[in-house]
PDB file of N, CA and C in Angstrom:
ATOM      1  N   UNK A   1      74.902-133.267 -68.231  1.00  0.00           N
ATOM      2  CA  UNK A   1      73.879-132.391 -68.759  1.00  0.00           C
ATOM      3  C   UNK A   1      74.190-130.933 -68.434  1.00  0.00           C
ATOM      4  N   UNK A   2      75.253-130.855 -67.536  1.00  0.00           N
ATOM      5  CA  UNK A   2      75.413-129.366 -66.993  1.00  0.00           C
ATOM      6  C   UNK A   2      74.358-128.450 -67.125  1.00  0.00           C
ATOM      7  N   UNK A   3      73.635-128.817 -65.774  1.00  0.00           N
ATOM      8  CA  UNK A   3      72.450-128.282 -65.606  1.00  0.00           C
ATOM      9  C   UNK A   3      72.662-128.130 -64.046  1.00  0.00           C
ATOM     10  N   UNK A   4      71.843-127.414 -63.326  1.00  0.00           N
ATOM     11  CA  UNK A   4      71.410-127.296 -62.117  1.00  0.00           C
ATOM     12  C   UNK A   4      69.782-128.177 -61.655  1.00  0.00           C
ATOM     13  N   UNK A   5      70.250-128.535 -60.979  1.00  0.00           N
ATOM     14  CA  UNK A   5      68.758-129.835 -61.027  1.00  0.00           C
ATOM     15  C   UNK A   5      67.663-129.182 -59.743  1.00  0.00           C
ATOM     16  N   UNK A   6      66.701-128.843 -59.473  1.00  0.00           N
ATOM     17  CA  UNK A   6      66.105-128.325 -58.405  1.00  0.00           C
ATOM     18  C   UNK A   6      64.900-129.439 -57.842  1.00  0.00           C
ATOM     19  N   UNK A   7      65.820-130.953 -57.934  1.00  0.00           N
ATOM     20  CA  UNK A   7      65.065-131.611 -57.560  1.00  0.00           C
ATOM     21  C   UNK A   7      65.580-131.527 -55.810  1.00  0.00           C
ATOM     22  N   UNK A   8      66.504-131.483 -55.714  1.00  0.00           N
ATOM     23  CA  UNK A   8      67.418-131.180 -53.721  1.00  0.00           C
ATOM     24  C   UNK A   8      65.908-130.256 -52.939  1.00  0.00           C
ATOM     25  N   UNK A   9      65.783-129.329 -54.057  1.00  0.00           N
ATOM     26  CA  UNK A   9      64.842-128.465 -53.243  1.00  0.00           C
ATOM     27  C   UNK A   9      63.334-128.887 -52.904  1.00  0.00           C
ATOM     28  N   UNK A  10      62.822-129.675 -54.307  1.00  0.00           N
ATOM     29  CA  UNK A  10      61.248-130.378 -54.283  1.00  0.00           C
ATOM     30  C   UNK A  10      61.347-131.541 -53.361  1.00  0.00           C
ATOM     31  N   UNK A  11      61.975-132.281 -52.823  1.00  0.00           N
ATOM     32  CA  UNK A  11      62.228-133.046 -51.774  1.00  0.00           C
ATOM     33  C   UNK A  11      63.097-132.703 -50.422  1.00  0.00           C
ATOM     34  N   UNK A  12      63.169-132.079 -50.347  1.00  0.00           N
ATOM     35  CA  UNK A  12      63.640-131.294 -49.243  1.00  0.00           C
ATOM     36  C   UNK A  12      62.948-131.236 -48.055  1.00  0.00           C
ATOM     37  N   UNK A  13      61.853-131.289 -47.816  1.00  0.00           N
ATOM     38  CA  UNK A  13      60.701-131.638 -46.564  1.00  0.00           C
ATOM     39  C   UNK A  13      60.142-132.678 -46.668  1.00  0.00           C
ATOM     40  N   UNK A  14      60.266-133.325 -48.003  1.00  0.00           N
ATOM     41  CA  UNK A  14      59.901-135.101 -47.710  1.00  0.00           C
ATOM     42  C   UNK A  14      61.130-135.321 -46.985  1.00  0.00           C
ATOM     43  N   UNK A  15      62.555-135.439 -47.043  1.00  0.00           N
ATOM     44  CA  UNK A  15      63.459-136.032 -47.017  1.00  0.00           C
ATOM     45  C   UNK A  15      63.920-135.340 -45.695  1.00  0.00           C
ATOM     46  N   UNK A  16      63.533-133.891 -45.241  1.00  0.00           N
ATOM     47  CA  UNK A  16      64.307-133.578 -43.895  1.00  0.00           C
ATOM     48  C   UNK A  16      63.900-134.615 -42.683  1.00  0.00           C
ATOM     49  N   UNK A  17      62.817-135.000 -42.350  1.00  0.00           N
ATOM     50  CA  UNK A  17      62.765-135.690 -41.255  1.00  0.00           C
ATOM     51  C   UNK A  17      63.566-136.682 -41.019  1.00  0.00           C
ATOM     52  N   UNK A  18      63.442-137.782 -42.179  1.00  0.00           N
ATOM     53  CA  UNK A  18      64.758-139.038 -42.403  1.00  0.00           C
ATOM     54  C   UNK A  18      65.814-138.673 -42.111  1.00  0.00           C
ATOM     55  N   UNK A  19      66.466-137.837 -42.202  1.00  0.00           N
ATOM     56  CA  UNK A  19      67.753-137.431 -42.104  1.00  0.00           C
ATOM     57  C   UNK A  19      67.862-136.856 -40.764  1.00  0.00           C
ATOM     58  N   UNK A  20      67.069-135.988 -40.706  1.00  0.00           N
ATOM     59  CA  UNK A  20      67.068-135.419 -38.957  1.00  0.00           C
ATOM     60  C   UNK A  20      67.113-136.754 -37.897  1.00  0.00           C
ATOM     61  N   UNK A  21      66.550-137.469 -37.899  1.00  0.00           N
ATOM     62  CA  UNK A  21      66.709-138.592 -37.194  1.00  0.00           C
ATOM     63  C   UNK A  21      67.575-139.755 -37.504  1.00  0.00           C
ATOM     64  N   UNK A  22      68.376-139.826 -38.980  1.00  0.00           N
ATOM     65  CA  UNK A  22      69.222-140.471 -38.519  1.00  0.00           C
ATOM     66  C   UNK A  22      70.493-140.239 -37.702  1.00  0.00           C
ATOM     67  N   UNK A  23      70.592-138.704 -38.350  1.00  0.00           N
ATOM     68  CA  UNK A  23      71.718-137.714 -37.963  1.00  0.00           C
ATOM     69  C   UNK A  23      71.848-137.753 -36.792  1.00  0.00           C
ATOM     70  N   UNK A  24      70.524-137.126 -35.504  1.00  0.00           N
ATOM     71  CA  UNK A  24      70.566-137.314 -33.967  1.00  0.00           C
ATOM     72  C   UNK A  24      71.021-138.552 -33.694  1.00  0.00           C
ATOM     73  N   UNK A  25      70.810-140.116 -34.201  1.00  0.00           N
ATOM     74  CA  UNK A  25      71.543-141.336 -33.808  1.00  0.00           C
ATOM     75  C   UNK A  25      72.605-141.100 -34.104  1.00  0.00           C
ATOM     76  N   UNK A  26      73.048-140.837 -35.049  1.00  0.00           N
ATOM     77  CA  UNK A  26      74.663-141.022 -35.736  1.00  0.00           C
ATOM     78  C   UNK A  26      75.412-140.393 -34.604  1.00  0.00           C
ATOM     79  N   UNK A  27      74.530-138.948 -34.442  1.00  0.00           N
ATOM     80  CA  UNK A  27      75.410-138.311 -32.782  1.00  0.00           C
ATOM     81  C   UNK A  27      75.229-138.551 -32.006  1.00  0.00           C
ATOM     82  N   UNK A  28      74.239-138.867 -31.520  1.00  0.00           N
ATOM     83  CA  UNK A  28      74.261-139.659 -30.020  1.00  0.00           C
ATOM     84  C   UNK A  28      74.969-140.683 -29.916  1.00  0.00           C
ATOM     85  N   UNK A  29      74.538-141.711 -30.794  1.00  0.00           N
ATOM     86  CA  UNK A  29      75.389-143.107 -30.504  1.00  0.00           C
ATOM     87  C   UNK A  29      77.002-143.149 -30.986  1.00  0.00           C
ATOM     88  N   UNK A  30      77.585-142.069 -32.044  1.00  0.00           N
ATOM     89  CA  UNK A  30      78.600-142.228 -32.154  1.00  0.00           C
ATOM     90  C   UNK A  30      79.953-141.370 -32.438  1.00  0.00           C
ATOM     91  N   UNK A  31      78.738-140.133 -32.770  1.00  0.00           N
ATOM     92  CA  UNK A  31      79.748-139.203 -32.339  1.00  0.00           C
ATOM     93  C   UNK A  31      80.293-138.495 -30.983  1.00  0.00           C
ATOM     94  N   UNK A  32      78.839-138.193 -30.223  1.00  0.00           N
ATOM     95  CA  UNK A  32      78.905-138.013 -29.010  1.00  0.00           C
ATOM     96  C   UNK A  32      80.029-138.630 -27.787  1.00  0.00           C
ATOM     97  N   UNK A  33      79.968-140.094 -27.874  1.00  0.00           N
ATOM     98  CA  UNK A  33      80.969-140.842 -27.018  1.00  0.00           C
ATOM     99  C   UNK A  33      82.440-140.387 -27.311  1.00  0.00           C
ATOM    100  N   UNK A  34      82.848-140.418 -28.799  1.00  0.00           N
ATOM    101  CA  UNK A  34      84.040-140.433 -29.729  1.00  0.00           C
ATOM    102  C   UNK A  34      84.610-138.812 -28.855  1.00  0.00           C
ATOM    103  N   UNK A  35      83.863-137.775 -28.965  1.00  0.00           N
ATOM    104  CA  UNK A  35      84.334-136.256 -28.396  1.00  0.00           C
ATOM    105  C   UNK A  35      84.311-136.397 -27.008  1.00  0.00           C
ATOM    106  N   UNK A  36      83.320-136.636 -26.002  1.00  0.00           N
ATOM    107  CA  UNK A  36      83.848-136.809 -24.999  1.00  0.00           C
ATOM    108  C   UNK A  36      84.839-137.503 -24.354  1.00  0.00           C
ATOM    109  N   UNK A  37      85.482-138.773 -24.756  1.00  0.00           N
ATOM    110  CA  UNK A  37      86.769-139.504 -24.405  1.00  0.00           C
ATOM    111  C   UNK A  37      87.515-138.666 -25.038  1.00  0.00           C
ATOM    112  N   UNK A  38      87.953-138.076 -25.940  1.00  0.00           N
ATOM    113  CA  UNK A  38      88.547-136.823 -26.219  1.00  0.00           C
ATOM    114  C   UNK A  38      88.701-135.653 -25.239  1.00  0.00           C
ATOM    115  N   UNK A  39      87.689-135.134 -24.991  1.00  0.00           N
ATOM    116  CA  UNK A  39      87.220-133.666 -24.164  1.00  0.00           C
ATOM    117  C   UNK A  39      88.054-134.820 -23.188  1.00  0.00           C
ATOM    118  N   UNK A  40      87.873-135.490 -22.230  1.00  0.00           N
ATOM    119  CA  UNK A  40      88.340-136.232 -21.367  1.00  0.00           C
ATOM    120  C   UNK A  40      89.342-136.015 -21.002  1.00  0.00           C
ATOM    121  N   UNK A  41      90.073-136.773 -22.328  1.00  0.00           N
ATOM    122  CA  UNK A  41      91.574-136.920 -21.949  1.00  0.00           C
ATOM    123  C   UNK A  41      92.751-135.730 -21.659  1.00  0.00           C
ATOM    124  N   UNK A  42      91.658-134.869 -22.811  1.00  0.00           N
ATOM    125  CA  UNK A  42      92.353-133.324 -23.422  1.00  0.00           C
ATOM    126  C   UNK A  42      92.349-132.387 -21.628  1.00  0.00           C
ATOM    127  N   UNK A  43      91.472-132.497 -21.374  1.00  0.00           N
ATOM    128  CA  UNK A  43      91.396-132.162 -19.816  1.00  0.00           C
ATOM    129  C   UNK A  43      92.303-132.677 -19.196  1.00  0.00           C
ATOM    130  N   UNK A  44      92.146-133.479 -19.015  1.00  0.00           N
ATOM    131  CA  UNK A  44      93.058-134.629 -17.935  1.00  0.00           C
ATOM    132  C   UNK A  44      94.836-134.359 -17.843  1.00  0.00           C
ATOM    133  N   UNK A  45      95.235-134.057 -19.583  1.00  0.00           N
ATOM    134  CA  UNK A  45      96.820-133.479 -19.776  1.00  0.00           C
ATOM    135  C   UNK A  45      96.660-132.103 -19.875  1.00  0.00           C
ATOM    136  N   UNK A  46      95.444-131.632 -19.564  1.00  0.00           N
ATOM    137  CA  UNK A  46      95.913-130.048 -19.458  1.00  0.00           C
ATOM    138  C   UNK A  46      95.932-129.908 -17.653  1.00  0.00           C
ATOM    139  N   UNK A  47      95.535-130.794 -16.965  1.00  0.00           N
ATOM    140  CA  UNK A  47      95.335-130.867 -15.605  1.00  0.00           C
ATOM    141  C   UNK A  47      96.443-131.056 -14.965  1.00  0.00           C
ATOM    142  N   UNK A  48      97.510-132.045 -15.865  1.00  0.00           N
ATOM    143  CA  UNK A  48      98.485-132.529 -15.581  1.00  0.00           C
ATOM    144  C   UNK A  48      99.781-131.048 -15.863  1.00  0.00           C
ATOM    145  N   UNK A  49      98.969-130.858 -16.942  1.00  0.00           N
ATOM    146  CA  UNK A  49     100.137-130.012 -16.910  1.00  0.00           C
ATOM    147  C   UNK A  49     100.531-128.302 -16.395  1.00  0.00           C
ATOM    148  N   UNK A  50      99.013-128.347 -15.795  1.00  0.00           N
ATOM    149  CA  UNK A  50      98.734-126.898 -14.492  1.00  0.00           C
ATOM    150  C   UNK A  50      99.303-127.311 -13.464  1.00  0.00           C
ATOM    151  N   UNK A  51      99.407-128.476 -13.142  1.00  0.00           N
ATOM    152  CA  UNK A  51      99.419-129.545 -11.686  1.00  0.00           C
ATOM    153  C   UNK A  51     101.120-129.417 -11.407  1.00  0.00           C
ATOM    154  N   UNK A  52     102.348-129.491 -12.987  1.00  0.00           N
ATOM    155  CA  UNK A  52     103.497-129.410 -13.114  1.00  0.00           C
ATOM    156  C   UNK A  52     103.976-128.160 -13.455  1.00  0.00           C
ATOM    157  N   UNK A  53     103.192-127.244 -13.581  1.00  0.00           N
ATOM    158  CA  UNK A  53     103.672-125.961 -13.802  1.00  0.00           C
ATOM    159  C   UNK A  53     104.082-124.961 -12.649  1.00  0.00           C
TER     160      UNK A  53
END
């Protein structure tokens, strides 16, 4: 239809809460863990490698 649809906007505060809360799970439960064993490790060989320098 090549149109611009301004339905995103008329649901936009029905639909923010749903999303706000799935989003905080999605990061807590799975992004959160995923970056810190990261941050972790990333530390750990930069530790190693102040430790050999």
């Amino acid at each position: 239809m090549r149109e611009i649809s301004l339905e995103p906007l008329k649901t936009f505060f029905y639909d923010w809460p749903r999303n706000f809360v799935i989003t905080s799970w999605i990061e807590a439960l799975v992004a959160q863990p995923i970056v810190r064993f990261a941050m972790v490790k990333l530390h750990a060989a930069q530790a190693r490698s102040t430790v050999s320098a």
